[in-house]
N, C-alpha and C. Protein backbone atom coordinates (compact mmCIF):
# COMPACT_ATOMS: atom_id res chain seq x y z
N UNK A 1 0.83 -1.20 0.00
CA UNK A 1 0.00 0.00 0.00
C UNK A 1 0.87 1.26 0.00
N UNK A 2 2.15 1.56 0.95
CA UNK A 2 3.20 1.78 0.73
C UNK A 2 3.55 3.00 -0.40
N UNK A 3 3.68 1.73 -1.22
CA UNK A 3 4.46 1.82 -2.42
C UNK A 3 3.92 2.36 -3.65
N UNK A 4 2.14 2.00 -3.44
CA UNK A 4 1.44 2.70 -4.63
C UNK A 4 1.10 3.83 -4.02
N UNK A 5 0.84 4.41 -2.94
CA UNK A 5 0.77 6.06 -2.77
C UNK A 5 2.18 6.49 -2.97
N UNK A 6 3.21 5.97 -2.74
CA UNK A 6 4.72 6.72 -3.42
C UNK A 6 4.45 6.83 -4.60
N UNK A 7 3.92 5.93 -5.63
CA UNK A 7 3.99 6.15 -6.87
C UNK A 7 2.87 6.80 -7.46
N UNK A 8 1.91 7.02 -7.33
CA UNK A 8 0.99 8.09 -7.32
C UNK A 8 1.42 8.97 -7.09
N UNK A 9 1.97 9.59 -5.53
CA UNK A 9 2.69 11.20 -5.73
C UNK A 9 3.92 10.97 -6.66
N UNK A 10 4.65 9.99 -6.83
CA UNK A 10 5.70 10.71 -7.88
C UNK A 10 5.02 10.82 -9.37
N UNK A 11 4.41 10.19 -9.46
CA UNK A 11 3.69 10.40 -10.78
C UNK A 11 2.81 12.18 -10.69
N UNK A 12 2.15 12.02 -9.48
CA UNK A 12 1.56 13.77 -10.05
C UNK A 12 2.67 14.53 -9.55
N UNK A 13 3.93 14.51 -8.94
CA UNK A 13 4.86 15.41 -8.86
C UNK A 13 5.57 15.30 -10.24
N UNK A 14 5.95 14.43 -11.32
CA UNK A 14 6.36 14.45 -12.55
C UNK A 14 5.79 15.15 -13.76
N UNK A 15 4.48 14.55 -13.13
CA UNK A 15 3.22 15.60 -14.07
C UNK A 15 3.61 17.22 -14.18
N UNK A 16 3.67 17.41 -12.86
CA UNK A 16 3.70 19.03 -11.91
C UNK A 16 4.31 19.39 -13.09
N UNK A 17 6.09 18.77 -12.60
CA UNK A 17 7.20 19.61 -12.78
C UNK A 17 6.87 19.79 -14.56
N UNK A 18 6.48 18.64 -15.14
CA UNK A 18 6.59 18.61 -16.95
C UNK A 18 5.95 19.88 -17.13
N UNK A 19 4.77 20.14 -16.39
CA UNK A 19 3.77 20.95 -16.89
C UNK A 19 3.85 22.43 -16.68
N UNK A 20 4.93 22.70 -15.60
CA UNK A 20 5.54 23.52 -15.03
C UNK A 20 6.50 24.54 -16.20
N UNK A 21 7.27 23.46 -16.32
CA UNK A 21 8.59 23.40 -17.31
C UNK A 21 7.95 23.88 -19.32
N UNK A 22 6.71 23.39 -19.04
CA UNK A 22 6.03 23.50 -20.45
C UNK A 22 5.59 25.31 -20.24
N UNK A 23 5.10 25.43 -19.41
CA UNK A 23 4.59 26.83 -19.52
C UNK A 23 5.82 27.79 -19.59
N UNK A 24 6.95 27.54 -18.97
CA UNK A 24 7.78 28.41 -18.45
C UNK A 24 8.55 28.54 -20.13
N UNK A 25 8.67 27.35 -20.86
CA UNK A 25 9.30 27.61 -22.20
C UNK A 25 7.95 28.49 -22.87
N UNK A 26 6.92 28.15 -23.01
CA UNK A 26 6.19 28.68 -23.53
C UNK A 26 5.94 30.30 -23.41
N UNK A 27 6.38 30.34 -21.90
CA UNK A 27 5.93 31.69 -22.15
C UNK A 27 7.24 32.55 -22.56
N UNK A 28 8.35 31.94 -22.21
CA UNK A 28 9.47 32.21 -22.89
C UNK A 28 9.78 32.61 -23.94
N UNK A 29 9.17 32.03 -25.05
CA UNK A 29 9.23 31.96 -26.40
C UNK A 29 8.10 33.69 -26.41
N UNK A 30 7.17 33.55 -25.92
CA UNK A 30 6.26 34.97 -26.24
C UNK A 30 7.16 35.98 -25.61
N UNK A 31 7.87 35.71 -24.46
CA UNK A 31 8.72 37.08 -24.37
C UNK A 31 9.48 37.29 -25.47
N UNK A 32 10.25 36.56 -25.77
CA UNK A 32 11.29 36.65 -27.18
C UNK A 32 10.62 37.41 -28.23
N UNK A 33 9.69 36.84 -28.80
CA UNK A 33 8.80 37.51 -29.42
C UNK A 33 8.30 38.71 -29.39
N UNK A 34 7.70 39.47 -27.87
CA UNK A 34 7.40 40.20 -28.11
C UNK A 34 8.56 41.14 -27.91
N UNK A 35 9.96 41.18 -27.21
CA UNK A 35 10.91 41.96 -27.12
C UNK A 35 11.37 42.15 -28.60
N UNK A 36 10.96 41.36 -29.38
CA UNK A 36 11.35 41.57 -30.98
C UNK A 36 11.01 42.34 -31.67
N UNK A 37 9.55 42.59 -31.48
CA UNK A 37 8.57 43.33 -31.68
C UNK A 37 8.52 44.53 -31.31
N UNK A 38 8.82 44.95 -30.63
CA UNK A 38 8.70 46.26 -29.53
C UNK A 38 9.12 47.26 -29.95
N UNK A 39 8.63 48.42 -30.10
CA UNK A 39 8.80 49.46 -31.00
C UNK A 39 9.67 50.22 -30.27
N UNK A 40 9.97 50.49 -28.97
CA UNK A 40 10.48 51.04 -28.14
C UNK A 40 12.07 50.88 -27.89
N UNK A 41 12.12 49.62 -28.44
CA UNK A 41 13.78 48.88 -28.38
C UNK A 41 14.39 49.18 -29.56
N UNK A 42 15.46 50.31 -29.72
CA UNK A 42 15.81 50.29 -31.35
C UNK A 42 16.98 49.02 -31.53
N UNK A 43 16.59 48.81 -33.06
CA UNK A 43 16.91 47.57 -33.22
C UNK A 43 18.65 47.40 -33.73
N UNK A 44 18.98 46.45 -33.38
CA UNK A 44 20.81 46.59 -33.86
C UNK A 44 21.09 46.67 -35.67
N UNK A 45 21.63 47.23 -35.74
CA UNK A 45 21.89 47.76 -37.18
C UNK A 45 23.33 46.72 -37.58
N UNK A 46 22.80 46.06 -38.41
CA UNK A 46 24.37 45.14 -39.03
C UNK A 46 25.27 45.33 -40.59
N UNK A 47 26.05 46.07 -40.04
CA UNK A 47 26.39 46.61 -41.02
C UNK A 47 27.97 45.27 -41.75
């Protein structure tokens, strides 16, 4: 009995962290984006 509530919480603590880890790239990627975007930031000139 033990052993399957250990593995139940590690299973929704694996869940957690994946789902955790998914948003945090995700929202990552929209910062990138919108700092790209941003009219306010002049942009590097490559000459």
């Amino acid at each position: 009995m033990d052993l399957i509530i250990f593995i139940v919480g590690f299973l929704i603590f694996v869940i957690y962290l994946v789902t955790f880890m998914t948003v945090i790239y995700r929202q990552n990627k929209i910062q990138d984006q919108e700092l790209e975007n941003d009219p306010e930031i002049p942009k590097k000139k490559s000459n």
